[in-house]
PDB file of N, CA and C in Angstrom:
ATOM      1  N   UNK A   1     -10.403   1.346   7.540  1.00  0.00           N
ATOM      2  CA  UNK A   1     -10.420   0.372   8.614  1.00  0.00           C
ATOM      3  C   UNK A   1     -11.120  -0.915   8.194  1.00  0.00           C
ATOM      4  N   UNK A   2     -12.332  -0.912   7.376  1.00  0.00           N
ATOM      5  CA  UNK A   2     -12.557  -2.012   6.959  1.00  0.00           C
ATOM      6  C   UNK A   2     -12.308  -2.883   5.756  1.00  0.00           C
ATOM      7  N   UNK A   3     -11.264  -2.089   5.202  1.00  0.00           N
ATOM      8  CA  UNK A   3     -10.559  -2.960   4.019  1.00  0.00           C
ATOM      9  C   UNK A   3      -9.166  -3.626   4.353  1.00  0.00           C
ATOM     10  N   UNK A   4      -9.165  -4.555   4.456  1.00  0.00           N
ATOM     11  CA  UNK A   4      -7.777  -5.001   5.120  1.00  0.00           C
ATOM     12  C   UNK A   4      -6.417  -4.053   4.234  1.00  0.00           C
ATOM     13  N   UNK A   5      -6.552  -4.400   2.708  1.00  0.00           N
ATOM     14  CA  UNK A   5      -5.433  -3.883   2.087  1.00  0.00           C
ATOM     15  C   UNK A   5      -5.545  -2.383   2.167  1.00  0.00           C
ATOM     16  N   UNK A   6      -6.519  -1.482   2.010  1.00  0.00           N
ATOM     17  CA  UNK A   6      -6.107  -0.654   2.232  1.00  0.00           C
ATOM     18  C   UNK A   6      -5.466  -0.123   3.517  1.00  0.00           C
ATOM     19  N   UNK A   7      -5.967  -0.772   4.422  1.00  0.00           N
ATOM     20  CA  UNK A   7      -5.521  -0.411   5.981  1.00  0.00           C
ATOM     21  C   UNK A   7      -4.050  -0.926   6.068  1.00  0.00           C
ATOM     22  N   UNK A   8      -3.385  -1.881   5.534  1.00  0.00           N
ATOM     23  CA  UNK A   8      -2.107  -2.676   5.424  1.00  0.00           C
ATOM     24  C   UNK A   8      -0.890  -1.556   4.500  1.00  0.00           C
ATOM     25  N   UNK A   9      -1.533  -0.726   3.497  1.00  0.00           N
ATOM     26  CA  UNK A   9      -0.858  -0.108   2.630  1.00  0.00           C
ATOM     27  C   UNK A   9      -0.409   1.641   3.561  1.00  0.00           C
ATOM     28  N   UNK A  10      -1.639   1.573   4.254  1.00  0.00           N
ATOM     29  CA  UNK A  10      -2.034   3.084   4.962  1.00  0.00           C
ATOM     30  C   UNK A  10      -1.391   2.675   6.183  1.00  0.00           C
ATOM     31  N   UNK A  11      -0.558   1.625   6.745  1.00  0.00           N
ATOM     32  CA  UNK A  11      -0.149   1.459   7.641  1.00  0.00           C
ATOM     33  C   UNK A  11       1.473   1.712   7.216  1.00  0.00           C
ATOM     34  N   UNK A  12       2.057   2.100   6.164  1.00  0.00           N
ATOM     35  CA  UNK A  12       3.070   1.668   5.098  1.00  0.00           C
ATOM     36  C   UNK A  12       3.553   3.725   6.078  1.00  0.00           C
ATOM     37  N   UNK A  13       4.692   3.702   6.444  1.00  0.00           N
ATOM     38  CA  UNK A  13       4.815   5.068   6.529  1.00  0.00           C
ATOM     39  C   UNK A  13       5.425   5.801   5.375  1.00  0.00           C
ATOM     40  N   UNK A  14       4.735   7.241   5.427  1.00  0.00           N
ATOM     41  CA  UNK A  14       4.887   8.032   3.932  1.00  0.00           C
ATOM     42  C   UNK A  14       3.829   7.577   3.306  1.00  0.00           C
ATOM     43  N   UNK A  15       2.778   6.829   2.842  1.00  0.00           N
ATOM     44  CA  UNK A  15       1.858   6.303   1.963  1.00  0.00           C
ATOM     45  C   UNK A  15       1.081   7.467   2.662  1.00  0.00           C
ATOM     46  N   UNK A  16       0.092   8.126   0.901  1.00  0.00           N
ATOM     47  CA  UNK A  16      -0.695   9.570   1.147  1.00  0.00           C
ATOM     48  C   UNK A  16      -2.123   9.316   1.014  1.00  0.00           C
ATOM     49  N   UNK A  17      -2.177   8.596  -0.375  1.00  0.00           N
ATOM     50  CA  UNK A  17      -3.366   7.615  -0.706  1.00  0.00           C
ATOM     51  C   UNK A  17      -3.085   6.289  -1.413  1.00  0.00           C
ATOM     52  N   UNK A  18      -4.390   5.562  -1.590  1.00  0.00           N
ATOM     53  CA  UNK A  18      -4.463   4.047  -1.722  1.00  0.00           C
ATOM     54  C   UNK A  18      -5.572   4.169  -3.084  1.00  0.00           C
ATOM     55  N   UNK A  19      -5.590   3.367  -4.334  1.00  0.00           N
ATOM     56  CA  UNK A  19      -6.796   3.605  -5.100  1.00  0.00           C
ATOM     57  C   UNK A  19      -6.207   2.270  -5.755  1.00  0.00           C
ATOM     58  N   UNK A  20      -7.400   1.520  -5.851  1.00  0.00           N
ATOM     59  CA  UNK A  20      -6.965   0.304  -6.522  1.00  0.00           C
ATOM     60  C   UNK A  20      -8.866  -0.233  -7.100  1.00  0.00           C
ATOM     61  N   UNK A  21      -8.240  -0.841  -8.045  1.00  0.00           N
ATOM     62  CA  UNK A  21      -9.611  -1.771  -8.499  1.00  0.00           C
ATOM     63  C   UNK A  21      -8.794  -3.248  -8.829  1.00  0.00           C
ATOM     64  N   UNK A  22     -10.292  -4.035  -8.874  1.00  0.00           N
ATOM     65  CA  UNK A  22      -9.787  -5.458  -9.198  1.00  0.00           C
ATOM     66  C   UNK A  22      -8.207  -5.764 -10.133  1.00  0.00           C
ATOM     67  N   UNK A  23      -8.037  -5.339 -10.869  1.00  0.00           N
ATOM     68  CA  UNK A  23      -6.744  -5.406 -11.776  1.00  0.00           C
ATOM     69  C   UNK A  23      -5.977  -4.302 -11.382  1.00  0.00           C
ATOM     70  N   UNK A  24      -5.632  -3.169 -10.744  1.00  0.00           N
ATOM     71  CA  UNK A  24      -4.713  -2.382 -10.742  1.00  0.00           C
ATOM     72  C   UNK A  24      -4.352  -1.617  -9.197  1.00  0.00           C
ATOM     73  N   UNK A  25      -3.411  -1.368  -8.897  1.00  0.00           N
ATOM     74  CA  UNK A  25      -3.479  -0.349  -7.469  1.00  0.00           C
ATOM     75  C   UNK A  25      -2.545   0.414  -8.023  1.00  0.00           C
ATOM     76  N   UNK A  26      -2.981   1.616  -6.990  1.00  0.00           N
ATOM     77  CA  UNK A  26      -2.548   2.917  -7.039  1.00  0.00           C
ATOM     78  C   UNK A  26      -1.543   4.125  -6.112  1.00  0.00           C
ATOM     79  N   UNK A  27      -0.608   3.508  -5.082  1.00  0.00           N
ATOM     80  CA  UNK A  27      -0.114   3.857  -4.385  1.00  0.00           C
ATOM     81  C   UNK A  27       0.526   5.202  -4.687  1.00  0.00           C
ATOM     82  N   UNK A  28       0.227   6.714  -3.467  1.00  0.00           N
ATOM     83  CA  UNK A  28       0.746   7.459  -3.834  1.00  0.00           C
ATOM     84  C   UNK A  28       1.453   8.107  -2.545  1.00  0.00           C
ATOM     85  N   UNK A  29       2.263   9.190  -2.515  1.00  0.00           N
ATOM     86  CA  UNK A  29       3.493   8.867  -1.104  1.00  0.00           C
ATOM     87  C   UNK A  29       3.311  10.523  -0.712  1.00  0.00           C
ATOM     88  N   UNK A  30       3.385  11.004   0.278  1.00  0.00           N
ATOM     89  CA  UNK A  30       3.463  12.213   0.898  1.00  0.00           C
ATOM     90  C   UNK A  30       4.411  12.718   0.195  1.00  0.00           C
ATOM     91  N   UNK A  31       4.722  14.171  -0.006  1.00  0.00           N
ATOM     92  CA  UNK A  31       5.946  14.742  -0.411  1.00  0.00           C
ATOM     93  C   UNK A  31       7.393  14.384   0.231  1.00  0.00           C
ATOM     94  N   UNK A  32       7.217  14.146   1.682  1.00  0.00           N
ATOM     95  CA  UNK A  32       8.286  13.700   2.310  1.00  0.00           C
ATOM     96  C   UNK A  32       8.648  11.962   2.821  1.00  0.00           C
ATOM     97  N   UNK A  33       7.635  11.732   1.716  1.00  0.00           N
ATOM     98  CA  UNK A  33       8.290   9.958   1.699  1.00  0.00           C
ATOM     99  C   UNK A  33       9.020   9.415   0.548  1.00  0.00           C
ATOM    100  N   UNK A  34       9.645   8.526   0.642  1.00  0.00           N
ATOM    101  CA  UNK A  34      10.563   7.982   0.000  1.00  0.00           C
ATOM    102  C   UNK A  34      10.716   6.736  -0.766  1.00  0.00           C
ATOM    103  N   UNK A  35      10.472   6.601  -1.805  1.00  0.00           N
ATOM    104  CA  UNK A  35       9.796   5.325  -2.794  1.00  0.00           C
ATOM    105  C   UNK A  35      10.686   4.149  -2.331  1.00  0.00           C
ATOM    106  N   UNK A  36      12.465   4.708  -2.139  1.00  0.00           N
ATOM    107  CA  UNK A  36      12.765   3.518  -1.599  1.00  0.00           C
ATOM    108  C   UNK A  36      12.450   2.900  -0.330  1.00  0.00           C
ATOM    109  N   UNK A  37      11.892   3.402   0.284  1.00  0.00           N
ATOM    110  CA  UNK A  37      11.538   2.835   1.460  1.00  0.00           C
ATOM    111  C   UNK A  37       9.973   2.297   1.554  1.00  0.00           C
ATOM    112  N   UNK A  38       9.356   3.348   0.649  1.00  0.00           N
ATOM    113  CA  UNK A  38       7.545   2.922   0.711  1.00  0.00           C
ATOM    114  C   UNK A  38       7.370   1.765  -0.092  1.00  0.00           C
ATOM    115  N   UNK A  39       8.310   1.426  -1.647  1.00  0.00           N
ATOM    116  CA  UNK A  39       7.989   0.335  -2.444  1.00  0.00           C
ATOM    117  C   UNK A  39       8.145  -0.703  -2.386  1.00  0.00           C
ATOM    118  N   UNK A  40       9.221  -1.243  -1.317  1.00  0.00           N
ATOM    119  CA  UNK A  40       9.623  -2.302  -0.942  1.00  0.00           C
ATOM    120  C   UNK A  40       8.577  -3.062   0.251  1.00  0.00           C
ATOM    121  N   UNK A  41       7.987  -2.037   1.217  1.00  0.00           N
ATOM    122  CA  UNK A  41       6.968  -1.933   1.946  1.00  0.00           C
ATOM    123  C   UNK A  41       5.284  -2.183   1.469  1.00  0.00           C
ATOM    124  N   UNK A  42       5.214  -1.071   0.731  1.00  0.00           N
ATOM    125  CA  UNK A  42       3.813  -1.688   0.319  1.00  0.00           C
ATOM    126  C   UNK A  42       3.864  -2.479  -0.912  1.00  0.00           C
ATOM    127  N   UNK A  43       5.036  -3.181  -1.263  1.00  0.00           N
ATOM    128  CA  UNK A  43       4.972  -4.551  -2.039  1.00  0.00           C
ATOM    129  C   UNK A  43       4.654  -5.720  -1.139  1.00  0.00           C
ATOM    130  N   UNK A  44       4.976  -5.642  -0.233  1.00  0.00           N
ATOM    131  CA  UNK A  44       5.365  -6.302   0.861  1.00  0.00           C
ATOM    132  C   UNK A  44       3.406  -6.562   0.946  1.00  0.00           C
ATOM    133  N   UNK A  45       3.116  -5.010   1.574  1.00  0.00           N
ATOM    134  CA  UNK A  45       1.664  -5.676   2.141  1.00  0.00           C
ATOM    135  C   UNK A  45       0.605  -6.079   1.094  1.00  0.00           C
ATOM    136  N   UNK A  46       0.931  -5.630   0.019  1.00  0.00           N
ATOM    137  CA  UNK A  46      -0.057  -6.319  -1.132  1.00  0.00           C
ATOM    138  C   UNK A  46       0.361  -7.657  -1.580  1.00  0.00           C
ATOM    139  N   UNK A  47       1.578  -8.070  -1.274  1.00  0.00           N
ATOM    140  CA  UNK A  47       1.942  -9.655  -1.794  1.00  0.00           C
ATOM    141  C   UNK A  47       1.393 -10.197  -0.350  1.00  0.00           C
ATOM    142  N   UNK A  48       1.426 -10.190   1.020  1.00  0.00           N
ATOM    143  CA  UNK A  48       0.787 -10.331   2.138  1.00  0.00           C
ATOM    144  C   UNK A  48      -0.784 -10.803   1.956  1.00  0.00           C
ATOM    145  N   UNK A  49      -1.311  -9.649   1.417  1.00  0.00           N
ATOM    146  CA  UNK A  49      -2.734  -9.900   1.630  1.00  0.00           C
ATOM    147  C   UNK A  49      -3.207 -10.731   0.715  1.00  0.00           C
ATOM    148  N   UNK A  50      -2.674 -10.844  -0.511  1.00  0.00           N
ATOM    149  CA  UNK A  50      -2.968 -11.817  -1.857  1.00  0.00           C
ATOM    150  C   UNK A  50      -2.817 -12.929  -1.069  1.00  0.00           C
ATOM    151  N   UNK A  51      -1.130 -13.551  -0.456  1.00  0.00           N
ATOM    152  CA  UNK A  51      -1.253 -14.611  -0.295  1.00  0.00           C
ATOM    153  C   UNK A  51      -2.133 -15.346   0.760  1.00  0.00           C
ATOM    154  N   UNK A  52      -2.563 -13.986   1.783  1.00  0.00           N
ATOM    155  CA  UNK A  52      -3.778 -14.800   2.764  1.00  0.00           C
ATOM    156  C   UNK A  52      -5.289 -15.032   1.862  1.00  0.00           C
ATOM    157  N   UNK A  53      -5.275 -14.643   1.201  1.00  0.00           N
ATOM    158  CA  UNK A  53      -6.596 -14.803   0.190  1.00  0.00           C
ATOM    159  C   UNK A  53      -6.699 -15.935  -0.179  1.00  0.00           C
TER     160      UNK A  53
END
């Protein structure tokens, strides 16, 4: 709740966990989610939050 991106990625449906450091993230998807649908999505909220930065 108090990290915007992680809360933006965890808002992503199917997204299981979130792990990222300064240079890298780590998106990983429930068994019953679907990359085409989660990658396009949480590209979405990490290009989002960069560009409000």
């Amino acid at each position: 709740e108090d990290d915007p991106l992680a809360s933006a990625l965890f808002d992503v449906d199917g997204v299981a966990s979130v792990f990222y450091m300064p240079n890298s993230i780590t998106v990983s998807k429930r068994p019953d989610g679907d990359w085409d649908e989660i990658g396009p999505a949480a590209e979405a909220a990490i290009r989002d939050h960069f560009e409000e930065s």
